[in-house]
C-alpha atoms as a PDB file:
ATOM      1  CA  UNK A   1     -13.414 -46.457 -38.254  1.00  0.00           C
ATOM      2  CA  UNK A   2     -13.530 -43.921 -34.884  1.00  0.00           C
ATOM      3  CA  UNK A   3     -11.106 -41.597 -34.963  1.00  0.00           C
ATOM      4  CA  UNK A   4      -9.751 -41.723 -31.201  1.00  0.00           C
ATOM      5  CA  UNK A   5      -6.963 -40.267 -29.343  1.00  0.00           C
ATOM      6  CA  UNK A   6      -4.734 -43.297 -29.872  1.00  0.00           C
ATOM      7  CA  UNK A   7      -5.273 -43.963 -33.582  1.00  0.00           C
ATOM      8  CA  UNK A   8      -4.316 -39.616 -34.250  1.00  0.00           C
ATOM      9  CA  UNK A   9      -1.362 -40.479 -31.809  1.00  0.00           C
ATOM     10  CA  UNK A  10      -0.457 -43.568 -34.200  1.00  0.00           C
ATOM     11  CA  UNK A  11      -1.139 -41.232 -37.792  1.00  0.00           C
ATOM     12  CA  UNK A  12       1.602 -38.472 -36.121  1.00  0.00           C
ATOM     13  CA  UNK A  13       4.022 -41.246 -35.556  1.00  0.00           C
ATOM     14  CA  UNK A  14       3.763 -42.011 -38.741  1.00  0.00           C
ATOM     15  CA  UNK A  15       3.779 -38.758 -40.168  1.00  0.00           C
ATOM     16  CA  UNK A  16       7.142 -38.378 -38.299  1.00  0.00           C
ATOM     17  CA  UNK A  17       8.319 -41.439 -39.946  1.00  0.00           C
ATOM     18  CA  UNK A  18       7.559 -39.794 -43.073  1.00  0.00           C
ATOM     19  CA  UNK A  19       9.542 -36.614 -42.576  1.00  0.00           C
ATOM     20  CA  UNK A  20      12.647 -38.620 -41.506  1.00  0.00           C
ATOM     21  CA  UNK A  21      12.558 -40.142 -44.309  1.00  0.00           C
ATOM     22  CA  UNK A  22      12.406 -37.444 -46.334  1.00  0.00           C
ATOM     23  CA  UNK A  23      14.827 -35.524 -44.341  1.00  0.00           C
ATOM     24  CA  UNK A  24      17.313 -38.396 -45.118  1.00  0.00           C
ATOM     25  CA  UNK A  25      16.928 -38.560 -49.146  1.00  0.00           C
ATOM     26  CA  UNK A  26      17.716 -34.993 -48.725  1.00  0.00           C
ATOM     27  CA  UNK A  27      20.566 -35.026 -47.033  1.00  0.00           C
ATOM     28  CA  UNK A  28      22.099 -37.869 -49.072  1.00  0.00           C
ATOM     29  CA  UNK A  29      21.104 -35.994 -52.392  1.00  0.00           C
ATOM     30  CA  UNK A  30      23.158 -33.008 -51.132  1.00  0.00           C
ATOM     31  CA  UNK A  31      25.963 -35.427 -50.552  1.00  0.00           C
ATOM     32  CA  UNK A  32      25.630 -36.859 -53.889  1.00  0.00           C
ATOM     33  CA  UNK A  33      25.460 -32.923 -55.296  1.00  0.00           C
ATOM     34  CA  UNK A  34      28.726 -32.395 -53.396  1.00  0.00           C
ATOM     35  CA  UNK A  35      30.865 -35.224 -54.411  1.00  0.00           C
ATOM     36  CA  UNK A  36      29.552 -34.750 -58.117  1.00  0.00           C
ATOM     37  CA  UNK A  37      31.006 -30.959 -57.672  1.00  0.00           C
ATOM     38  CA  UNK A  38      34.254 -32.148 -56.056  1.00  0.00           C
ATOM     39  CA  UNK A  39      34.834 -34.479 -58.583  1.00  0.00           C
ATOM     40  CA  UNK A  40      34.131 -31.876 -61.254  1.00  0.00           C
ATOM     41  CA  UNK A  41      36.687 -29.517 -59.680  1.00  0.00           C
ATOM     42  CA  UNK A  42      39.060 -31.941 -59.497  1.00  0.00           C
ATOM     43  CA  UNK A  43      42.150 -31.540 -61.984  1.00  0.00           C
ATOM     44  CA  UNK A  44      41.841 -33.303 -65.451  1.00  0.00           C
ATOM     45  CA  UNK A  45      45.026 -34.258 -66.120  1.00  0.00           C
ATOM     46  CA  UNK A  46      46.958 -36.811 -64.569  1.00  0.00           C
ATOM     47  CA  UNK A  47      50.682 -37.788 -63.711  1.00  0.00           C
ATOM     48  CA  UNK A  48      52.015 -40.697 -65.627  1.00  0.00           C
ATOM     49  CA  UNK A  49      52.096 -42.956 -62.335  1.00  0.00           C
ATOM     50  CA  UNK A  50      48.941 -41.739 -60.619  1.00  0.00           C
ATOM     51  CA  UNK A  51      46.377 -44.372 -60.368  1.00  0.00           C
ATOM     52  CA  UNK A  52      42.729 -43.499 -61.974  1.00  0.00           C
ATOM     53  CA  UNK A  53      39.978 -42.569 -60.078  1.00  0.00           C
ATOM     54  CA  UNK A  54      37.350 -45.087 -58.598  1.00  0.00           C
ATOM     55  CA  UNK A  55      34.488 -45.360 -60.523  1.00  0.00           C
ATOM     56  CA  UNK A  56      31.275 -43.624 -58.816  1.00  0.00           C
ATOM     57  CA  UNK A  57      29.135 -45.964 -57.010  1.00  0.00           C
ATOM     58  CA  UNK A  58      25.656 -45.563 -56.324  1.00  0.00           C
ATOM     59  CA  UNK A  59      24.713 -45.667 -52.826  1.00  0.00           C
ATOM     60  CA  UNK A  60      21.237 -46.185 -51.215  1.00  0.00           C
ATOM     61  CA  UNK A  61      19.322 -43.191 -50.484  1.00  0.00           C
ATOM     62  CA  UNK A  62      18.887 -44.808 -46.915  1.00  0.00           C
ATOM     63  CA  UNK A  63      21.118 -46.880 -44.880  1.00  0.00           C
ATOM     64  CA  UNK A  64      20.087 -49.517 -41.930  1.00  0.00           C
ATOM     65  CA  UNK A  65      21.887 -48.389 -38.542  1.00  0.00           C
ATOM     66  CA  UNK A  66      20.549 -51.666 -37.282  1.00  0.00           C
ATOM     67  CA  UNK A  67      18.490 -54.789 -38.360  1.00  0.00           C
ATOM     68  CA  UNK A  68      17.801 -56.055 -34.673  1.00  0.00           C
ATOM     69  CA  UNK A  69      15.811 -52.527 -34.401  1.00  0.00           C
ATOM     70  CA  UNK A  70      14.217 -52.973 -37.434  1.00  0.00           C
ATOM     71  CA  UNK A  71      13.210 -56.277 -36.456  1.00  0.00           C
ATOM     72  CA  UNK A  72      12.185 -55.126 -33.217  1.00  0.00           C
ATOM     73  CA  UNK A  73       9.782 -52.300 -34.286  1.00  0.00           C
ATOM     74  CA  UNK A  74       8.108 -54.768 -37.155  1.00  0.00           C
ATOM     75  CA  UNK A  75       7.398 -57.168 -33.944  1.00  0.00           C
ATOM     76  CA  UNK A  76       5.822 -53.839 -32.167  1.00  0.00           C
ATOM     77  CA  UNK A  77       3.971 -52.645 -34.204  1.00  0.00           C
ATOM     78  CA  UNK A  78       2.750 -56.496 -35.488  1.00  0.00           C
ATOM     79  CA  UNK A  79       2.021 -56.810 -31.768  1.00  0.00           C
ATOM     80  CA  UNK A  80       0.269 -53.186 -31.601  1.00  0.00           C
ATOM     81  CA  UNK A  81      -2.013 -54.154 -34.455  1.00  0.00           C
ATOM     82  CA  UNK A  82      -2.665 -57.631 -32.792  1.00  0.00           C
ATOM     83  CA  UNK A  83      -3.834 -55.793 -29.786  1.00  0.00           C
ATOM     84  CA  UNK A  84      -6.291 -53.832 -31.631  1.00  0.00           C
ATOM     85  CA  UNK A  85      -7.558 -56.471 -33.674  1.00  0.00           C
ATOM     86  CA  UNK A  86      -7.753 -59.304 -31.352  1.00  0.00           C
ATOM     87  CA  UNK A  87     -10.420 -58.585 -28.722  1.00  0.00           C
ATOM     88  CA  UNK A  88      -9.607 -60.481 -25.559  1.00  0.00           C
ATOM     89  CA  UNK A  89      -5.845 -60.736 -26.456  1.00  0.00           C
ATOM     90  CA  UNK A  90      -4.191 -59.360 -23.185  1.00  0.00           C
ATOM     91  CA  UNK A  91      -7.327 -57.423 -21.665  1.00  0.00           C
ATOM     92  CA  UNK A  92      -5.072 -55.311 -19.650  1.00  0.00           C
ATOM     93  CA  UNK A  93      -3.410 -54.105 -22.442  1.00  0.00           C
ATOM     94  CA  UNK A  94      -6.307 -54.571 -25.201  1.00  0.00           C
ATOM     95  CA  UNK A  95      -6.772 -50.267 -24.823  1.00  0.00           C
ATOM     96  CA  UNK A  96      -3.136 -49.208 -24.884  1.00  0.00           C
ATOM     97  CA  UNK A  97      -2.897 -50.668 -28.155  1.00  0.00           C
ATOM     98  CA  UNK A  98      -1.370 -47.699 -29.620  1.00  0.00           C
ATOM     99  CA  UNK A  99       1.471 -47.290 -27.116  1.00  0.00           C
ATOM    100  CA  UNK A 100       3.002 -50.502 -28.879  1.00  0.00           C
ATOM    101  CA  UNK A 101       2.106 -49.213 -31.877  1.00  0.00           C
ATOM    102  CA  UNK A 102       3.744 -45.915 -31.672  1.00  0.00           C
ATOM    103  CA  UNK A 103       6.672 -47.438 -29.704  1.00  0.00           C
ATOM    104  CA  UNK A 104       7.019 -49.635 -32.801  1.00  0.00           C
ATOM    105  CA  UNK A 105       7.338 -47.136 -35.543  1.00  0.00           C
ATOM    106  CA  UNK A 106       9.451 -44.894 -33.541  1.00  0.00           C
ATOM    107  CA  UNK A 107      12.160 -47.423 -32.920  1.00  0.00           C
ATOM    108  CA  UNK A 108      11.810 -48.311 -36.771  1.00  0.00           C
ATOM    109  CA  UNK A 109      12.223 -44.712 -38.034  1.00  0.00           C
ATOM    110  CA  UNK A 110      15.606 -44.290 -36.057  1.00  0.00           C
ATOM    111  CA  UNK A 111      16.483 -47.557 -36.904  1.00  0.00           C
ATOM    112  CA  UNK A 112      17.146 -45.926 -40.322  1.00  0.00           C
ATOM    113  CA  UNK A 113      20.457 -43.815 -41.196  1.00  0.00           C
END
């Protein structure tokens, strides 16, 4: 495979991707840590007519902000890859393959929450 300009453009988009999603687990860990804490430092005893506390619910470490962008990078960078792949495809186009590519996983990584 020949390392070009477009393919170490693609790689730093997804490296990016990457990141944000570590940056996310992160942040919702620390938001885990901090409920945990306030629940700890909340009082132990209770009134007679004070209802229990909720139960703790696991959340997901990453949230969809929307599934039409999800769907919409997967299509871009499907179509990116089909570009590359598919000599003869759209000729025009057949050398900006990684444009799509990158446009693809950048609308997919802030698709995510």
């Amino acid at each position: 495979m020949k390392l070009d300009t477009g393919m170490m453009v693609v790689v730093a988009s997804m490296i990016f991707f990457y990141i944000r999603l570590i940056q996310l687990r992160g942040r919702r860990k620390a938001e885990r840590r901090e409920e945990e804490l306030e629940r700890l430092r909340a009082p132990k005893k209770r009134t007679p007519g004070e209802p229990a506390a909720a139960p703790n619910r696991e959340r997901p470490m990453i949230k969809i902000a929307s599934w039409w962008l999800v769907a919409g990078g997967a299509v871009l960078m499907l179509g990116g890859l089909a570009l590359r792949t598919s000599p003869g495809l759209i000729p025009l186009l057949e050398t900006y393959w990684w444009v799509v590519t990158t446009l693809g996983v950048l609308v997919f990584t802030f698709s995510l929450k």
